[in-house]
Protein backbone atom coordinates (compact mmCIF):
# COMPACT_ATOMS: atom_id res chain seq x y z
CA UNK A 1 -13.67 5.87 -0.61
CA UNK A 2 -16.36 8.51 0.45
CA UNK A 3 -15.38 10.51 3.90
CA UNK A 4 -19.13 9.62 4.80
CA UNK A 5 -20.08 6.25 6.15
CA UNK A 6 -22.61 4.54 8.38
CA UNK A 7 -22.46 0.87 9.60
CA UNK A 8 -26.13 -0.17 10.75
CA UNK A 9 -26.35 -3.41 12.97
CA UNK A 10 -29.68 -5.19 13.14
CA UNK A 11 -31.37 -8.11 14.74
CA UNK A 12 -35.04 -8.65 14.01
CA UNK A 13 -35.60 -12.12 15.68
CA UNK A 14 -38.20 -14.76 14.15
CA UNK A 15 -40.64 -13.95 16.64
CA UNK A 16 -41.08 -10.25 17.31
CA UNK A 17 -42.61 -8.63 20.00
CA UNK A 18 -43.16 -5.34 17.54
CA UNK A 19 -45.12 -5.29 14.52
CA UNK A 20 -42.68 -5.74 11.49
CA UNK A 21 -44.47 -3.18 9.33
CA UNK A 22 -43.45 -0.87 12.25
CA UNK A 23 -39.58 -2.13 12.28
CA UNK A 24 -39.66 -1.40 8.53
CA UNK A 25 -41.09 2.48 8.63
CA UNK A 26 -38.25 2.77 11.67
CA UNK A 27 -35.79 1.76 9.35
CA UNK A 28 -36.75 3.24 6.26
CA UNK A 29 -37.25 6.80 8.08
CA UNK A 30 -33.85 6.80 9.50
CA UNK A 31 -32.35 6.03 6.59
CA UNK A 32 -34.02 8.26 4.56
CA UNK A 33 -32.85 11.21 7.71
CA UNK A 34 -29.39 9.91 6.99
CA UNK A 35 -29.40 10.30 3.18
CA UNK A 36 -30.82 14.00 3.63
CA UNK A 37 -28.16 14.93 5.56
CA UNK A 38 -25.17 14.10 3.99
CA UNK A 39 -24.22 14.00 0.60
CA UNK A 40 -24.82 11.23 -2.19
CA UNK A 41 -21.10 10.49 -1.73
CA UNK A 42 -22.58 9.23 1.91
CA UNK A 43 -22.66 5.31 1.94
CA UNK A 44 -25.22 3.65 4.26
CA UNK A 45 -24.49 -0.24 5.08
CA UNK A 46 -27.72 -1.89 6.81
CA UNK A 47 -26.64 -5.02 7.77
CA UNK A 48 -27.03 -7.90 10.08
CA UNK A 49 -29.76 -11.08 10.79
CA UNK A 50 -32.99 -10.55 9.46
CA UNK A 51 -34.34 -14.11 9.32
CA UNK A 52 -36.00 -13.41 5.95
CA UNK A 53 -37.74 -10.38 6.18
CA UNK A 54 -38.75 -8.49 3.45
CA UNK A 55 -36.93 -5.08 2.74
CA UNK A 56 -37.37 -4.76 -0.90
CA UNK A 57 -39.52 -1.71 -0.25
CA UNK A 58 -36.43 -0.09 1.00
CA UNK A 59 -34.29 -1.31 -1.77
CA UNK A 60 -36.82 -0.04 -4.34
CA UNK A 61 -37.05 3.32 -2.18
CA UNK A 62 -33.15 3.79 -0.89
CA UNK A 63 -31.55 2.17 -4.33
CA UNK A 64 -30.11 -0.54 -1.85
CA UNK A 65 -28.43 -3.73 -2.99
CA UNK A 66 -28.66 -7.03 -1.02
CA UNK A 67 -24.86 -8.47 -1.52
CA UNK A 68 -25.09 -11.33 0.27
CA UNK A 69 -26.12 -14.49 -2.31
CA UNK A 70 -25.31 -17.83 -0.52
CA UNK A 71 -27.36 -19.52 2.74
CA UNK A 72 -25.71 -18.01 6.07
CA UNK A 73 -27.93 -20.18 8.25
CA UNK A 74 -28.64 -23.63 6.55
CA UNK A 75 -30.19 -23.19 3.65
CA UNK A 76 -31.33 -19.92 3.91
CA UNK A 77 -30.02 -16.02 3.80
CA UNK A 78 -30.57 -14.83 7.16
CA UNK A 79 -27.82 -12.67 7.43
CA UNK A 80 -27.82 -9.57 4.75
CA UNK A 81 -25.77 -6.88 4.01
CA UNK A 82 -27.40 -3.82 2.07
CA UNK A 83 -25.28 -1.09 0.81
CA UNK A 84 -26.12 2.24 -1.56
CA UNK A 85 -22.96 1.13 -3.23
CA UNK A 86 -22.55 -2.31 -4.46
CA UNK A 87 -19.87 -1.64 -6.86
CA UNK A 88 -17.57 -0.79 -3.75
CA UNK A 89 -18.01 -4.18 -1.92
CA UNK A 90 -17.54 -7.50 -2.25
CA UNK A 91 -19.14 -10.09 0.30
CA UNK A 92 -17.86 -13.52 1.10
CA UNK A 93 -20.05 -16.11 3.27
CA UNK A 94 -17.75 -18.56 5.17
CA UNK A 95 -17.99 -20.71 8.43
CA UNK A 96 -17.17 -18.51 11.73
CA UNK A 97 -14.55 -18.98 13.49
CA UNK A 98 -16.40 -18.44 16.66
CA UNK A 99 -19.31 -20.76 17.95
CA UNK A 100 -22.18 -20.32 16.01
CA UNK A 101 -24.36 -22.21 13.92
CA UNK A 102 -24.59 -18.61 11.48
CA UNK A 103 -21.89 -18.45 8.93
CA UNK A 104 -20.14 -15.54 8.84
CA UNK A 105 -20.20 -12.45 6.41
CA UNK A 106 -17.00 -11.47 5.45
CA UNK A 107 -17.24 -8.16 3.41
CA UNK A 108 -14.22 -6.17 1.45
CA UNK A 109 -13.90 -3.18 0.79
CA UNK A 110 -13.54 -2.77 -3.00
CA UNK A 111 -11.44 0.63 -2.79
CA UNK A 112 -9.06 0.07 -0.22
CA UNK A 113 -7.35 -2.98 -1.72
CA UNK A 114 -4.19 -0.75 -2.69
CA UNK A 115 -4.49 0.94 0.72
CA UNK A 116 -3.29 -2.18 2.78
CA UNK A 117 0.27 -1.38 2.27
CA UNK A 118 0.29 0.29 5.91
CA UNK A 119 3.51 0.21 7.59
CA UNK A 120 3.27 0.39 11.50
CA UNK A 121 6.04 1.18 13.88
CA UNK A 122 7.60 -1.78 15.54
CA UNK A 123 7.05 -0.39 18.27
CA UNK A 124 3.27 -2.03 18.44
CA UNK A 125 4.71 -5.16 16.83
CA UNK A 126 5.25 -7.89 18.98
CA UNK A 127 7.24 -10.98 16.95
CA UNK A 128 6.70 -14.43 17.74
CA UNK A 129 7.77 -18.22 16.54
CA UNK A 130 5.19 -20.74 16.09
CA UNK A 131 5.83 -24.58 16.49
CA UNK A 132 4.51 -27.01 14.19
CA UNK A 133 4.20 -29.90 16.95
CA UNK A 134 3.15 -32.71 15.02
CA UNK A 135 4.07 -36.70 16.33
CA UNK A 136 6.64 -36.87 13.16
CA UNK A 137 8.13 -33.93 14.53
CA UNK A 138 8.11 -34.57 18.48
CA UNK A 139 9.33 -38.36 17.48
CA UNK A 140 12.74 -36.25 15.85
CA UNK A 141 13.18 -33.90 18.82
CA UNK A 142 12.90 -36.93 21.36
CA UNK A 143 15.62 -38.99 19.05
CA UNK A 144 17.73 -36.09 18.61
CA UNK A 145 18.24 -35.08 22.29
CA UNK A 146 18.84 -38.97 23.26
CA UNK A 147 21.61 -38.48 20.24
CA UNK A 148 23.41 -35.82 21.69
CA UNK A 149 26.38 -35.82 23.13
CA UNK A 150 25.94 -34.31 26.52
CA UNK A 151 29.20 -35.56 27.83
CA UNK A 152 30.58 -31.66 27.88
CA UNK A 153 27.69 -30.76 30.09
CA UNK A 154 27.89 -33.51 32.60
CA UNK A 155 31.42 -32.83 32.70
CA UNK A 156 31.62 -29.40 33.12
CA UNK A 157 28.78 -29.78 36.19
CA UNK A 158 30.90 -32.83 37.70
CA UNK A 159 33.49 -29.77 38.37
CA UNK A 160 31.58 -26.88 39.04
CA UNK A 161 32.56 -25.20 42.16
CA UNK A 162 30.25 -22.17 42.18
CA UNK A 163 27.25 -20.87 41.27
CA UNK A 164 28.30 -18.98 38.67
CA UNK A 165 29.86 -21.34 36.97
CA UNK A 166 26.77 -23.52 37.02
CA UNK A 167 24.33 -20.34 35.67
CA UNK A 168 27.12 -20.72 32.43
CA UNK A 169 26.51 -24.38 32.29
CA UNK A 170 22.37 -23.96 32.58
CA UNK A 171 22.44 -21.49 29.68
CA UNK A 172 24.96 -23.93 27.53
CA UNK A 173 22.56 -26.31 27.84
CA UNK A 174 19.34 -23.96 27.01
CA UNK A 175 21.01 -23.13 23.73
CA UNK A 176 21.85 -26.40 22.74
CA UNK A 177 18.27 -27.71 23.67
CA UNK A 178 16.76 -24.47 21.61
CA UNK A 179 19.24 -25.28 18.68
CA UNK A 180 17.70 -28.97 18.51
CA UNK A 181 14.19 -27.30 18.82
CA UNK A 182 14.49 -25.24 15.65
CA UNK A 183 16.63 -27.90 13.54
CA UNK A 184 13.42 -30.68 13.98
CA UNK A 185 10.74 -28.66 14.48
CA UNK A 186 9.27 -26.47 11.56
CA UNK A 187 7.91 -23.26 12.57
CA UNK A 188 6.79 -20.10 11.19
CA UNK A 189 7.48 -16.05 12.32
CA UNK A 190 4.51 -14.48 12.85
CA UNK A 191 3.74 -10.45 14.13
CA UNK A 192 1.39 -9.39 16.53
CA UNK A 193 0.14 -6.05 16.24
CA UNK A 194 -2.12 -3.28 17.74
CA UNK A 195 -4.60 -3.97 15.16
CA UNK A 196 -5.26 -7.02 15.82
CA UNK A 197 -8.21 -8.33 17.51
CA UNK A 198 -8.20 -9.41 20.76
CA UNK A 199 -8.49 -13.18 20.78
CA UNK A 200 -5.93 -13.34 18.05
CA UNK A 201 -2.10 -15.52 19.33
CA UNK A 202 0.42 -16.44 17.35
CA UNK A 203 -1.28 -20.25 16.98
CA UNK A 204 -4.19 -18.57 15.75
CA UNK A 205 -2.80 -16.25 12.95
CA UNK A 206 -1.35 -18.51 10.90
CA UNK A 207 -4.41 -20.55 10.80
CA UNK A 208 -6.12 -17.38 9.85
CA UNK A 209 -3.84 -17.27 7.13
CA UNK A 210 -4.49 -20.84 5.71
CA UNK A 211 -8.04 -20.32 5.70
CA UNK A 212 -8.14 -16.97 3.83
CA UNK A 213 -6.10 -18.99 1.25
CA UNK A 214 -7.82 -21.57 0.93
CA UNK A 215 -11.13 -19.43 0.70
CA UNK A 216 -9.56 -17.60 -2.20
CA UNK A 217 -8.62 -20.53 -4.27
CA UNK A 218 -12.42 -22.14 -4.03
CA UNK A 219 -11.20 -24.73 -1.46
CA UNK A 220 -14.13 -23.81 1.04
CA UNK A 221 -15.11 -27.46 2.50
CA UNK A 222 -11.09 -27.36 3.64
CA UNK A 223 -11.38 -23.64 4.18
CA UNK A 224 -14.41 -24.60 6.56
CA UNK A 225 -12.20 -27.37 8.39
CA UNK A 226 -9.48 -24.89 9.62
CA UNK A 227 -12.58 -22.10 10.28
CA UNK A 228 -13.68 -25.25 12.97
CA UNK A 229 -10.13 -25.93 14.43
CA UNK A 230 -9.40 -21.60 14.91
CA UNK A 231 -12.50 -21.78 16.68
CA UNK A 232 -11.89 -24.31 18.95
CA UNK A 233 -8.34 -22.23 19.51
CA UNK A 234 -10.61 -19.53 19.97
CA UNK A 235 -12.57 -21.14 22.72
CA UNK A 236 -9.55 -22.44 24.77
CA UNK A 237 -7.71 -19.14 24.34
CA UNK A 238 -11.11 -17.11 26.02
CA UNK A 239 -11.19 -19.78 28.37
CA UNK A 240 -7.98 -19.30 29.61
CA UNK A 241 -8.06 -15.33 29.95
CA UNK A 242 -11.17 -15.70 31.95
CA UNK A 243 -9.85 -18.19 34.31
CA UNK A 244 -6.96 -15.57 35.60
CA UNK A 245 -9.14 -12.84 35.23
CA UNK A 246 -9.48 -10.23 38.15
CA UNK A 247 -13.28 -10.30 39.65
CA UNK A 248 -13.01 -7.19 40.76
CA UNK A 249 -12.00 -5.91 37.24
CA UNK A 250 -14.71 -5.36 34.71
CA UNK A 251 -13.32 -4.11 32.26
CA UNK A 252 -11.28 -7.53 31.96
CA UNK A 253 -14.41 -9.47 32.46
């Protein structure tokens, strides 16, 4: 991976207050500043909604490559992603998990595949069990806890004397209620780290997961289904931070 790299976000909307032969010349002199600068190592990533307009002059002049070959907005490529070094990216166009009615561009980096092996401290780990709370499932907890013989707790509060005694009988009952939670309802571990974005939850993650698989094995109509559903997770999730969000804090805001 070259030490050198520049990320360039654009939006040229379909109506334009500027001339677009003068939003080309801006773009094409900047990048051709960049490129003096640094070294041919140096990789230069234009990218972003363009909503069709032509840049082959700067792919003729900057030996850029348009990566991007399926519609991101109906049926047409709005959304592009140039690079100076195709062979060192690979671009995948899937539905967003966020509202939008733009797909998104989801771009790896080639090079780095054998670099994701990054152990992080557990310190900035933060584990978590997800519940799978489907009706089968809910219908077996409810059964289960009607099942159960409870006769040791009612008997052991029909004597208690003390409040102590009674804290020992709450938390009896708390592990017997978790133990039935975990025996009928499937879950999954999941870690949340520092790295990780800030709308992403435990619910979400695993989602995530499913839909990257999915994507990989060519299943992208069910890939797009779970893209809809993190959304919506998405949504509630922002929803609910910015309901007990601070006023005076903008930072949270």
């Amino acid at each position: 991976m070259p030490a050198s790299s520049l990320i360039c976000a654009c939006y040229h909307p379909p109506k334009p207050k500027y001339a677009c032969t003068a939003f080309i010349t801006y773009l094409d002199r900047n990048i051709e500043a960049l490129l003096d600068v640094h070294d041919t190592a140096f990789l230069i990533r234009p990218t972003g909604d363009f909503n069709k307009l032509d840049l082959s002059h700067l792919e003729i002049r900057h030996g850029l490559s348009q990566l991007v070959q399926s519609a991101t907005r109906r049926n047409n490529i709005l959304d592009v992603f140039y690079t100076n070094r195709p062979d060192m990216f690979r671009v995948n166009v899937m539905t967003s998990c966020v509202k939008s009615d733009h797909k998104a561009l989801v771009v790896n980096d080639r090079s780095s595949a054998s670099s994701n092996n990054t152990v992080v401290s557990d310190s900035v780990r933060s584990p978590a069990t997800v519940f799978k709370l489907t009706p089968v499932a809910l219908d077996n907890l409810s059964n289960a806890l009607q099942l159960y013989n409870w006769s040791g707790i009612t008997l052991a509060l029909d004597s208690c004397d003390s409040s102590d005694e009674f804290s020992k009988i709450y938390d009896d009952y708390i592990c017997i209620v978790k133990h039935l939670i975990n025996t009928h309802i499937p879950s999954k571990n999941v870690t949340i780290s520092q790295r990780d974005p800030p709308f992403m939850t435990p619910k979400i993650k695993p989602f995530l997961r499913e839909r990257n698989k999915l994507h990989r094995k060519g299943k992208i109509e069910q890939a797009n289904v779970k893209s809809n559903n993190i959304c919506k997770l998405i949504t509630k999730h922002r929803s609910k931070v910015l309901s007990n969000a601070d006023n005076h804090n903008i930072k949270q805001l």
